[in-house]
Each structure stands twice: as C-alpha cells, then as structure tokens.
Protein backbone atom coordinates (compact mmCIF):
# COMPACT_ATOMS: atom_id res chain seq x y z
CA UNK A 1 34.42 -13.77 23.73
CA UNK A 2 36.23 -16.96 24.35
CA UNK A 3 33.20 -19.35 22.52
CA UNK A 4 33.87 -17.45 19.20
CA UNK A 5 34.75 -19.82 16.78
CA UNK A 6 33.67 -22.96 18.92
CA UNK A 7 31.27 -25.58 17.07
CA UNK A 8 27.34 -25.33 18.65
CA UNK A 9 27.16 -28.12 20.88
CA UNK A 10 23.48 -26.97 21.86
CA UNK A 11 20.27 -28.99 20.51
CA UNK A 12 18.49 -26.16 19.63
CA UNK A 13 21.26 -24.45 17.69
CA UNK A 14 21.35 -27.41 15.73
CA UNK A 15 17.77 -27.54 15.46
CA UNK A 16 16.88 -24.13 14.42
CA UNK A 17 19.52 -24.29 11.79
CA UNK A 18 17.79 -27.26 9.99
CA UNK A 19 14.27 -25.41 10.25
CA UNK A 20 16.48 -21.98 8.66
CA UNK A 21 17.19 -24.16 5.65
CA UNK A 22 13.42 -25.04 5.05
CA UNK A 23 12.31 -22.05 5.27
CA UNK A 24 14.96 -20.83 2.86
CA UNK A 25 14.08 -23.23 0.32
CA UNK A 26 10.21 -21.64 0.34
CA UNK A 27 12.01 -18.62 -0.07
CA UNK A 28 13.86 -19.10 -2.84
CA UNK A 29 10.42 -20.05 -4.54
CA UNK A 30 9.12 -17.00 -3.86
CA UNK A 31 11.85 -15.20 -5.23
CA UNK A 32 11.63 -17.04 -8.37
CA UNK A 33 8.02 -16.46 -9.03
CA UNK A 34 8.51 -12.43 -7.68
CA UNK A 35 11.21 -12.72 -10.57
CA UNK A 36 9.07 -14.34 -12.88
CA UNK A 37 6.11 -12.26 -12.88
CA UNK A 38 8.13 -9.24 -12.74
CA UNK A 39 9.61 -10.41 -15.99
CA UNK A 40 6.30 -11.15 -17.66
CA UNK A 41 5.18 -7.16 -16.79
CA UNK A 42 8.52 -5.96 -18.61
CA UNK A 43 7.63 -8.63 -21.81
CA UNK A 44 4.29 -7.00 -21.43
CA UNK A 45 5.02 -3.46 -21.77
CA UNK A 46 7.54 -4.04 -24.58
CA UNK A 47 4.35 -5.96 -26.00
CA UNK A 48 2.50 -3.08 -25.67
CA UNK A 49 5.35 -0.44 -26.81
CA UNK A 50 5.84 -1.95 -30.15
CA UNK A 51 1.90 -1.78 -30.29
CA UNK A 52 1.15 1.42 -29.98
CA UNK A 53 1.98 3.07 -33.50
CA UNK A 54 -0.37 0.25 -34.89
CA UNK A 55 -3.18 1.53 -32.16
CA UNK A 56 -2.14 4.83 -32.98
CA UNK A 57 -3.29 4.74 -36.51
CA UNK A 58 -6.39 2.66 -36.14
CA UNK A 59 -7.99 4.31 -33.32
CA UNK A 60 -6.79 7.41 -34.54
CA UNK A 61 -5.75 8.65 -31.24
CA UNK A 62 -3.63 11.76 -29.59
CA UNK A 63 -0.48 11.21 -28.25
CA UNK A 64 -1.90 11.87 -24.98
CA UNK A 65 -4.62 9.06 -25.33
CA UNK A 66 -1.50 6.74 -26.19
CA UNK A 67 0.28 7.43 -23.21
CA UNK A 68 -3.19 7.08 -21.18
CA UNK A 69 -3.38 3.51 -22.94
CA UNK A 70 0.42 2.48 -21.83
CA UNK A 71 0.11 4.01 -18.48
CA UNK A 72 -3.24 2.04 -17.32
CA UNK A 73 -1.53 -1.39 -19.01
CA UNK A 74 1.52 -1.12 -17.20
CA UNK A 75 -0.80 -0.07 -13.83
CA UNK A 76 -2.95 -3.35 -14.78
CA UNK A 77 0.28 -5.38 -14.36
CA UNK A 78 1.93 -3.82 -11.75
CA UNK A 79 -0.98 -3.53 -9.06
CA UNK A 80 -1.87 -7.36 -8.96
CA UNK A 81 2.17 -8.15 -7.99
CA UNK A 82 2.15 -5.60 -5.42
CA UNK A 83 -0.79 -7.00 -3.94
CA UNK A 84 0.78 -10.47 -4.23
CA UNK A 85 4.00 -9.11 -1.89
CA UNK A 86 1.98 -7.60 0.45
CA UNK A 87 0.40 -11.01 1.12
C-alpha cells in the first residue's frame, strides 16, 4: 500500500506502456472502420426503405414478400460485419 501513487521506476513498466499505446492506435482503426461499415448498413436499409413502395408497385408484390425483400437485404449487410468481428 505504501507504492500507491509512486512513479514506475521499473523498465518493463515503462516498456509495456509504450507497446499499450501501439496497440491502441490499431485499435482505434478498427473502431473506426466497425463504425464505418456499421453506418453504411443503416444508409443501406434507409436506401432500401424508401425503395420499397416503388418495388411494391412494379413487382406487384404482398406485403409479406416486401418484408421478405427488406429482411434478406438487411441479413446481406449484417452477416459479412459479423464475420469481420469475429476475425
């Protein structure tokens, strides 16, 4: 309890610190392109929302078939950035 507060004064604390921030900064990457591509998947499905009343009338579909189309979009954008994470 009494080294609480006391500067490192061991090489490898001072070491492993300066490898933390490197990996931080490749982390910080990832997060942006997790962030991005989760972004383009919501820009996507809006895409396709404002879409579907045009579909609607040309492929003369139910509004079950409409959902079917939204619902395997959204699954064709979603699977590919789970699979990404789970790299």
């Amino acid at each position: 309890m009494a080294n609480i507060g006391k500067a490192p004064c061991h090489e490898g604390v001072i070491l492993s610190d300066l490898a933390d921030r490197s990996a931080t900064g490749r982390q910080s990457w990832a997060l942006a392109a997790a962030i991005l591509g989760s972004s383009m998947a919501f820009i996507d499905a809006t895409v396709v929302n404002v879409a579907l009343p045009a579909l609607h009338s040309a492929l003369h579909a139910t509004i079950s078939e409409m959902q079917w189309v939204m619902e395997c979009y959204s699954l064709s954008l979603v699977l590919p950035l789970t699979g990404g994470s789970l790299v």
